[in-house]
C-alpha atoms as a PDB file:
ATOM      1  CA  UNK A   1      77.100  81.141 112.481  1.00  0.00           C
ATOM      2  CA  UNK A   2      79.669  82.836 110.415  1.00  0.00           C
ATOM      3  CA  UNK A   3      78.519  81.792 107.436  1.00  0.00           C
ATOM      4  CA  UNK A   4      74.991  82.942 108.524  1.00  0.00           C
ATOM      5  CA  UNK A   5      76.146  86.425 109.029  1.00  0.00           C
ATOM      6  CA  UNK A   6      77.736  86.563 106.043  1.00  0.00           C
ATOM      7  CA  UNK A   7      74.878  85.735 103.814  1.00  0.00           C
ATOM      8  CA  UNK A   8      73.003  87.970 105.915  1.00  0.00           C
ATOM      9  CA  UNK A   9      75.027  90.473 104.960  1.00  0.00           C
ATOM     10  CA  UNK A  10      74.800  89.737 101.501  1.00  0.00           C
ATOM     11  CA  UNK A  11      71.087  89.768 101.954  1.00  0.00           C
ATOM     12  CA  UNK A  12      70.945  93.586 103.360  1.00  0.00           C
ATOM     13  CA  UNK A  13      73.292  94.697 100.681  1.00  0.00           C
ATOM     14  CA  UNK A  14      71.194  93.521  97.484  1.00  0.00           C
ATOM     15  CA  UNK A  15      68.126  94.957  99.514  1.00  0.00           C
ATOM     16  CA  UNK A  16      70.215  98.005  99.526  1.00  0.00           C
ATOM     17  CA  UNK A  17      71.415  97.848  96.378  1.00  0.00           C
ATOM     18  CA  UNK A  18      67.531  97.645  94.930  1.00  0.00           C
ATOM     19  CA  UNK A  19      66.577 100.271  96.724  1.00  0.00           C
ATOM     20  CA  UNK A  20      68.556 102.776  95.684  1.00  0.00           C
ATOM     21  CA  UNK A  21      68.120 101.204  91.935  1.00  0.00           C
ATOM     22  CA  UNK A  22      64.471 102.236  92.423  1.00  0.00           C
ATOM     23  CA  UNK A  23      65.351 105.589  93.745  1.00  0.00           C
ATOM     24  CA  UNK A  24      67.063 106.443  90.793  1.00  0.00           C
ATOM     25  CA  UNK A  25      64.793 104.639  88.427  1.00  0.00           C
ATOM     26  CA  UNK A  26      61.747 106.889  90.585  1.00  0.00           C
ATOM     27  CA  UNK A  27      63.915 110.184  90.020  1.00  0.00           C
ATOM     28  CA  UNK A  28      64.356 109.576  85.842  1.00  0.00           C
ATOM     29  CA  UNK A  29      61.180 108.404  85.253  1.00  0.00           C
ATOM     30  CA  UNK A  30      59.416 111.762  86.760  1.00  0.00           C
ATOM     31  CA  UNK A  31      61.954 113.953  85.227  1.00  0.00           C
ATOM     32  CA  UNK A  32      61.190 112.391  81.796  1.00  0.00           C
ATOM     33  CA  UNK A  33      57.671 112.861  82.412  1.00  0.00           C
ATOM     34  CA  UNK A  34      58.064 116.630  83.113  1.00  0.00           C
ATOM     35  CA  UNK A  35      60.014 116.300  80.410  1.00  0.00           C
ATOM     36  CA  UNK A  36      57.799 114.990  78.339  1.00  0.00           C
ATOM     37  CA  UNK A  37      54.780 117.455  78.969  1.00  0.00           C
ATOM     38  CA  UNK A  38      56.649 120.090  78.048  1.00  0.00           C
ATOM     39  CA  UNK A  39      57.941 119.170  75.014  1.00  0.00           C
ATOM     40  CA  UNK A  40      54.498 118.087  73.989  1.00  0.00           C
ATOM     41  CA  UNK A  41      52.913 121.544  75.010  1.00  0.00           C
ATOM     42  CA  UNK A  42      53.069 122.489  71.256  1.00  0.00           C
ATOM     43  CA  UNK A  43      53.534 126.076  72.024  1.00  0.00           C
ATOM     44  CA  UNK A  44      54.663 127.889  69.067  1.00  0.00           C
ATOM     45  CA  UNK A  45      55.317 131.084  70.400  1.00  0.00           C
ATOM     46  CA  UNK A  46      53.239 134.274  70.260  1.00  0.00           C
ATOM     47  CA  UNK A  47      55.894 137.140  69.740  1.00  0.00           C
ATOM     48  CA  UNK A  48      59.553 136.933  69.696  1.00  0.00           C
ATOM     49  CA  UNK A  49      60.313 137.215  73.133  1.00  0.00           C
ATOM     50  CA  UNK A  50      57.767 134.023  73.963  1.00  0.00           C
ATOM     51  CA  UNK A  51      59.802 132.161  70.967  1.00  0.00           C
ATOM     52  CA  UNK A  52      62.748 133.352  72.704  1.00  0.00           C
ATOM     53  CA  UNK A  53      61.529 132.242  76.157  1.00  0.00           C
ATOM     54  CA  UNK A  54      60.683 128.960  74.967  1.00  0.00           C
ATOM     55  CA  UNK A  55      64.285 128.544  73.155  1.00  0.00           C
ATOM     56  CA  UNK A  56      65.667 128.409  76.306  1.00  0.00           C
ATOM     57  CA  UNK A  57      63.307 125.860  77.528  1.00  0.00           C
ATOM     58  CA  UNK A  58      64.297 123.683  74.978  1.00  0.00           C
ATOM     59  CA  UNK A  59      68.474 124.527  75.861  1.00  0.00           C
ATOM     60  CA  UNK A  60      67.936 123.822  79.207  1.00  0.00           C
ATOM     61  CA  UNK A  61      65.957 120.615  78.269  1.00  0.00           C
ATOM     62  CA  UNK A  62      69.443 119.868  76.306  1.00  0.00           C
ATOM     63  CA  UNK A  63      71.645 120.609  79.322  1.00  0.00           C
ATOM     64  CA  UNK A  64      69.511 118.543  81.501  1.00  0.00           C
ATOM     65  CA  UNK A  65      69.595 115.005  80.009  1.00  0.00           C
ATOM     66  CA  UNK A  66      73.559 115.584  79.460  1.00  0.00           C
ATOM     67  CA  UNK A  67      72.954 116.188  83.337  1.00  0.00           C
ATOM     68  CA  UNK A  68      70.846 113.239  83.648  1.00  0.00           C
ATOM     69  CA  UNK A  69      73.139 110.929  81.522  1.00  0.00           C
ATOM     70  CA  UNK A  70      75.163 110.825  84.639  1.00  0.00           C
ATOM     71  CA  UNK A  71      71.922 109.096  86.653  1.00  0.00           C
ATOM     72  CA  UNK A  72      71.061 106.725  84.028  1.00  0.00           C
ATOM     73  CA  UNK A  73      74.522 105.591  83.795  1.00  0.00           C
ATOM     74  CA  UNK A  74      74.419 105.297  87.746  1.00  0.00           C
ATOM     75  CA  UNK A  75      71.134 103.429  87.384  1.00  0.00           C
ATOM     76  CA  UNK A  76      73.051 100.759  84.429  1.00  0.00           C
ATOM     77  CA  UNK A  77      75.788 100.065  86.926  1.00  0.00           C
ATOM     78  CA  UNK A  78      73.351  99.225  89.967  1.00  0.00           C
ATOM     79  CA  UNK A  79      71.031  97.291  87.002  1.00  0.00           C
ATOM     80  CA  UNK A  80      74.359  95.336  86.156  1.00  0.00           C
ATOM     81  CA  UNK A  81      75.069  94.847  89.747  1.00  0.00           C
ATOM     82  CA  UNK A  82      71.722  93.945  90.889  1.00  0.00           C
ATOM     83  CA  UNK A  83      72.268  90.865  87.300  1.00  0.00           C
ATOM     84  CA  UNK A  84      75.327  89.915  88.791  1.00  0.00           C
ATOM     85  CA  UNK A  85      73.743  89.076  92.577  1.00  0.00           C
ATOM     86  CA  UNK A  86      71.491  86.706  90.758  1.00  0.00           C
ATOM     87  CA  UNK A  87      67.664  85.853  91.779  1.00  0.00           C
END
């Protein structure tokens, strides 16, 4: 029985574990897509204050993936973990 329990416990925790994997993985994927439509907007700018609007864009494009570098690590260390469970 106490065996049982244990790999039941086991059991919850990887379907834990993949779950929040796929959060994560959910979260990255849409922010690269809104990512990714902006960047391929191909606006040039119409006067210097749209250049100048659009600058900023692109910092804050910057800023966020050194934001998001901390979710795709967190998403390699469940992706390890989830390798390590096995099948």
């Amino acid at each position: 029985l106490e065996a049982a329990t244990e790999q039941r416990g086991r059991g919850l925790e990887e379907a834990q574990d993949i779950l929040e994997f796929n959060q994560h993985l959910d979260k990255i994927e849409a922010w690269i897509r809104d990512k990714e439509m902006m960047v391929q907007a191909n606006e040039t700018g119409r006067d210097y204050e749209h250049c100048t609007a659009l600058l900023r864009k692109l910092d804050d494009l910057d800023s966020d993936m050194k934001v998001d570098d901390k979710h795709v690590r967190t998403i390699q260390a469940l992706a390890h973990k989830l390798l390590q469970q096995g099948p």
